[in-house]
Protein backbone atom coordinates (compact mmCIF):
# COMPACT_ATOMS: atom_id res chain seq x y z
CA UNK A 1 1.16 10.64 16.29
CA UNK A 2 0.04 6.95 15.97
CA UNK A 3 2.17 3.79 17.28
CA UNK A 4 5.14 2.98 15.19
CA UNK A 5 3.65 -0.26 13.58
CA UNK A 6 0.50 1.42 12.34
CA UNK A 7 -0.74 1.13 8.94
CA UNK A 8 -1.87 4.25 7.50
CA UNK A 9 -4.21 3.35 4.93
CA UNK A 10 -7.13 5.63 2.68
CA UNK A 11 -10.24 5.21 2.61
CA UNK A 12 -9.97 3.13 -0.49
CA UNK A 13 -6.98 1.41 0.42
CA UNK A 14 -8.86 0.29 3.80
CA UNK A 15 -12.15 -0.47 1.80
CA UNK A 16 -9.35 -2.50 -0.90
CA UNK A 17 -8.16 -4.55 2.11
CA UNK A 18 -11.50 -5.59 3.37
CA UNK A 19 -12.74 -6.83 0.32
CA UNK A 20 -9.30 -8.60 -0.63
CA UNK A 21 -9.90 -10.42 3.04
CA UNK A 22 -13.52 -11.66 2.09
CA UNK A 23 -12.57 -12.80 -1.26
CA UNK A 24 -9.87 -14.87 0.71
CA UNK A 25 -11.71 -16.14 3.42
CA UNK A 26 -15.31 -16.64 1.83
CA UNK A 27 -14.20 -17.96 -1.54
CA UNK A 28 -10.45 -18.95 -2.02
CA UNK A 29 -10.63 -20.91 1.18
CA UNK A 30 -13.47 -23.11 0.48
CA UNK A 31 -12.66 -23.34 -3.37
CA UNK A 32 -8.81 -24.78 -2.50
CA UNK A 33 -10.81 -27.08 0.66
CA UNK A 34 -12.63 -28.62 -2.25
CA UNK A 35 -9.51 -29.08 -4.44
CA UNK A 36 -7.41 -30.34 -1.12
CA UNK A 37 -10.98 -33.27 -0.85
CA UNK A 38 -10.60 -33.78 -4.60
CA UNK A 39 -7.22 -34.69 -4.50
CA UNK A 40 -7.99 -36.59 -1.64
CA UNK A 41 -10.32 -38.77 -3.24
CA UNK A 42 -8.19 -39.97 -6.00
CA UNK A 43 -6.22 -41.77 -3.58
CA UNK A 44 -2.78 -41.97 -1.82
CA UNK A 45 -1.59 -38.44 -1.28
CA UNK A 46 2.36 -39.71 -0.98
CA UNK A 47 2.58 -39.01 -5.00
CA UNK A 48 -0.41 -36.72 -5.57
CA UNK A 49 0.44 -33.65 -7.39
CA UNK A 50 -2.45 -32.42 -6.97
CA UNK A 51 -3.20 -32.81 -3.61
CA UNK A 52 0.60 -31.21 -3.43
CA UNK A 53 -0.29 -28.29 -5.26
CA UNK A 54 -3.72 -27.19 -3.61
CA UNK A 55 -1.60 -27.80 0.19
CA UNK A 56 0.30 -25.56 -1.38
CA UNK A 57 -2.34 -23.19 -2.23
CA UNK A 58 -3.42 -23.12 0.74
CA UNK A 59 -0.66 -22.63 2.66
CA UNK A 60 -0.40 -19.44 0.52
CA UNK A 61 -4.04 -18.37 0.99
CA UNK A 62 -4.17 -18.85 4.73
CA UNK A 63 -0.37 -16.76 4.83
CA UNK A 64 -2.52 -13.78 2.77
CA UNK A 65 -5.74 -14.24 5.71
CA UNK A 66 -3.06 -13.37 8.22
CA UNK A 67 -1.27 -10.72 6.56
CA UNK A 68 -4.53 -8.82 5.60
CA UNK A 69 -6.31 -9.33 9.19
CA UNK A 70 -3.05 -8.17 10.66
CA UNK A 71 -2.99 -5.07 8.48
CA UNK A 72 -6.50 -4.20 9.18
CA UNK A 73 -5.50 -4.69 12.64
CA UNK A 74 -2.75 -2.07 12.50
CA UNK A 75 -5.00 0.59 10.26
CA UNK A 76 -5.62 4.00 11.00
CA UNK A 77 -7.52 5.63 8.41
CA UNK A 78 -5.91 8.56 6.89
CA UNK A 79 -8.53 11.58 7.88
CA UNK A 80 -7.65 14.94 5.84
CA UNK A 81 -7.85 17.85 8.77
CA UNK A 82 -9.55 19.85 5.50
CA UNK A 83 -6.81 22.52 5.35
CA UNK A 84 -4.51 22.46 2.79
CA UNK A 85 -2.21 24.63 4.02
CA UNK A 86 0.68 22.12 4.82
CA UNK A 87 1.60 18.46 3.38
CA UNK A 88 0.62 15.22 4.60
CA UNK A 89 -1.07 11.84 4.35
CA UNK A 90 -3.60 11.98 1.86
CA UNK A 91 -2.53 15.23 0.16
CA UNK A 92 -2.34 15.49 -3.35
CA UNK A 93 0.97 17.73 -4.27
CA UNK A 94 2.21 19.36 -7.19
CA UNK A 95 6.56 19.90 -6.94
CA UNK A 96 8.14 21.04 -9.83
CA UNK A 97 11.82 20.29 -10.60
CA UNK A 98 13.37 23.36 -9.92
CA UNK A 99 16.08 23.46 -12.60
CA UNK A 100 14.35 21.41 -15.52
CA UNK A 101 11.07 23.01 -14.53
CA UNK A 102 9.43 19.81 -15.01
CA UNK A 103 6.31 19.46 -12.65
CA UNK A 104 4.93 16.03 -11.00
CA UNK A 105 1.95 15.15 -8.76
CA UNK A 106 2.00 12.81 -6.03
CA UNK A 107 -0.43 11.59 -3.62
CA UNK A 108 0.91 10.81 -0.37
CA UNK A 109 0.01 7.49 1.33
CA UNK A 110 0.99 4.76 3.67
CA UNK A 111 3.63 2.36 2.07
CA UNK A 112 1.13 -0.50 1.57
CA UNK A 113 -0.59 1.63 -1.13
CA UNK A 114 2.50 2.60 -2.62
CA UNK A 115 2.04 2.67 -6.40
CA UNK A 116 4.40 5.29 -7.86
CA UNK A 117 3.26 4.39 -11.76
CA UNK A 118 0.01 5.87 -10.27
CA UNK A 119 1.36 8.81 -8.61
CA UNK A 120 0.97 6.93 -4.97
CA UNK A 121 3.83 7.73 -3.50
CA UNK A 122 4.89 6.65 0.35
CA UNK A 123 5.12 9.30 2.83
CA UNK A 124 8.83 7.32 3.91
CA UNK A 125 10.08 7.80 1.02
CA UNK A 126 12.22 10.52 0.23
CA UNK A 127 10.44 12.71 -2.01
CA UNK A 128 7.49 12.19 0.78
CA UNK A 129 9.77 12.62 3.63
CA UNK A 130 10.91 16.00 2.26
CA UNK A 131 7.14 17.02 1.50
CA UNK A 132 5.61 16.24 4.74
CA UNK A 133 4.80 19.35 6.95
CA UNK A 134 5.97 21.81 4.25
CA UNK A 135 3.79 24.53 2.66
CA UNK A 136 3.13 25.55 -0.47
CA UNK A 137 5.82 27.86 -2.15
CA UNK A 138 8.29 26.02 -0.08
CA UNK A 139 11.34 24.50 -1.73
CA UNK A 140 12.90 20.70 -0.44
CA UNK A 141 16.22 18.91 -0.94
CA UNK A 142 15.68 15.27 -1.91
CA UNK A 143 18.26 12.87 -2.00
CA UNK A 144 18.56 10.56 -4.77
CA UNK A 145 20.98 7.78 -5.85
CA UNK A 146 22.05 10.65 -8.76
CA UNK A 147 22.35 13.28 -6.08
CA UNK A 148 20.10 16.04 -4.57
CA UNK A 149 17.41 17.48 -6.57
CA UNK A 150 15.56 20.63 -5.22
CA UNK A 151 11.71 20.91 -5.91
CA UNK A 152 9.35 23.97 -5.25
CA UNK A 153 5.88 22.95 -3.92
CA UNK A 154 3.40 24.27 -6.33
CA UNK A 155 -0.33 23.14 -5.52
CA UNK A 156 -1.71 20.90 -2.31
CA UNK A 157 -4.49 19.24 -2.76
């Protein structure tokens, strides 16, 4: 198992991260520089709102440059072993609800490409903390705010 504050991140999600960094650094940077000179060069700063604004801007941008470096930093790729015999990161899993018989599919990631509308669901989460390590067939508790709903594993992709 990896350090504690490692990022586990896809492919994609990786690949997402690196090209969210460039953007940053290569063209928001020097596009808010110019603002910051603009604003500059209409004169006093004390009561420039713009000048305010783009310091503000950048403040912003240069807080996303660390987060995003940091991140990358921190990432371990999620590598599928290949067998789908049990869940984990990266797996694509079918549950179905065993008393309404209602069936959902999840992919399980690391919680910075959490997007359940999307079906990208965090491995610390508790439908994902149930799943992990299980088999197909198997049947998990998950706790929920409404109380415990049991789900059968159906497909791992």
């Amino acid at each position: 198992m990896e350090e504690a504050n490692s990022v586990y991140l896809t492919p994609e999600g990786m690949k997402k991260l690196q090209e969210e960094l460039d953007y940053l650094t290569l063209v928001r940077r020097p596009e808010v520089a110019r603002q910051i000179a603009d604003a500059k060069a209409d004169g006093d700063v004390s009561e420039n709102a713009g000048y305010d604004e783009a310091k503000n801007t950048q403040a912003f941008v240069e807080g996303r440059i660390l987060t995003v470096r940091n991140l990358l930093l921190a990432a371990v790729v999620i590598k599928t072993n290949g067998s789908k015999e049990t869940v984990g990161l990266g797996c694509k899993v079918t549950i179905q609800d065993v008393e309404y018989q209602d069936e959902e599919t999840y992919t399980l990631v690391g919680s910075t490409e959490v997007d359940p509308t999307n079906g990208r669901i965090s491995d610390r989460s508790p439908i994902g903390r149930a799943l992990m390590g299980r088999r197909v067939g198997d049947t998990v508790q998950v706790q929920t705010p409404g109380g415990g709903i049991e789900y059968k594993i159906m497909t791992i992709a």
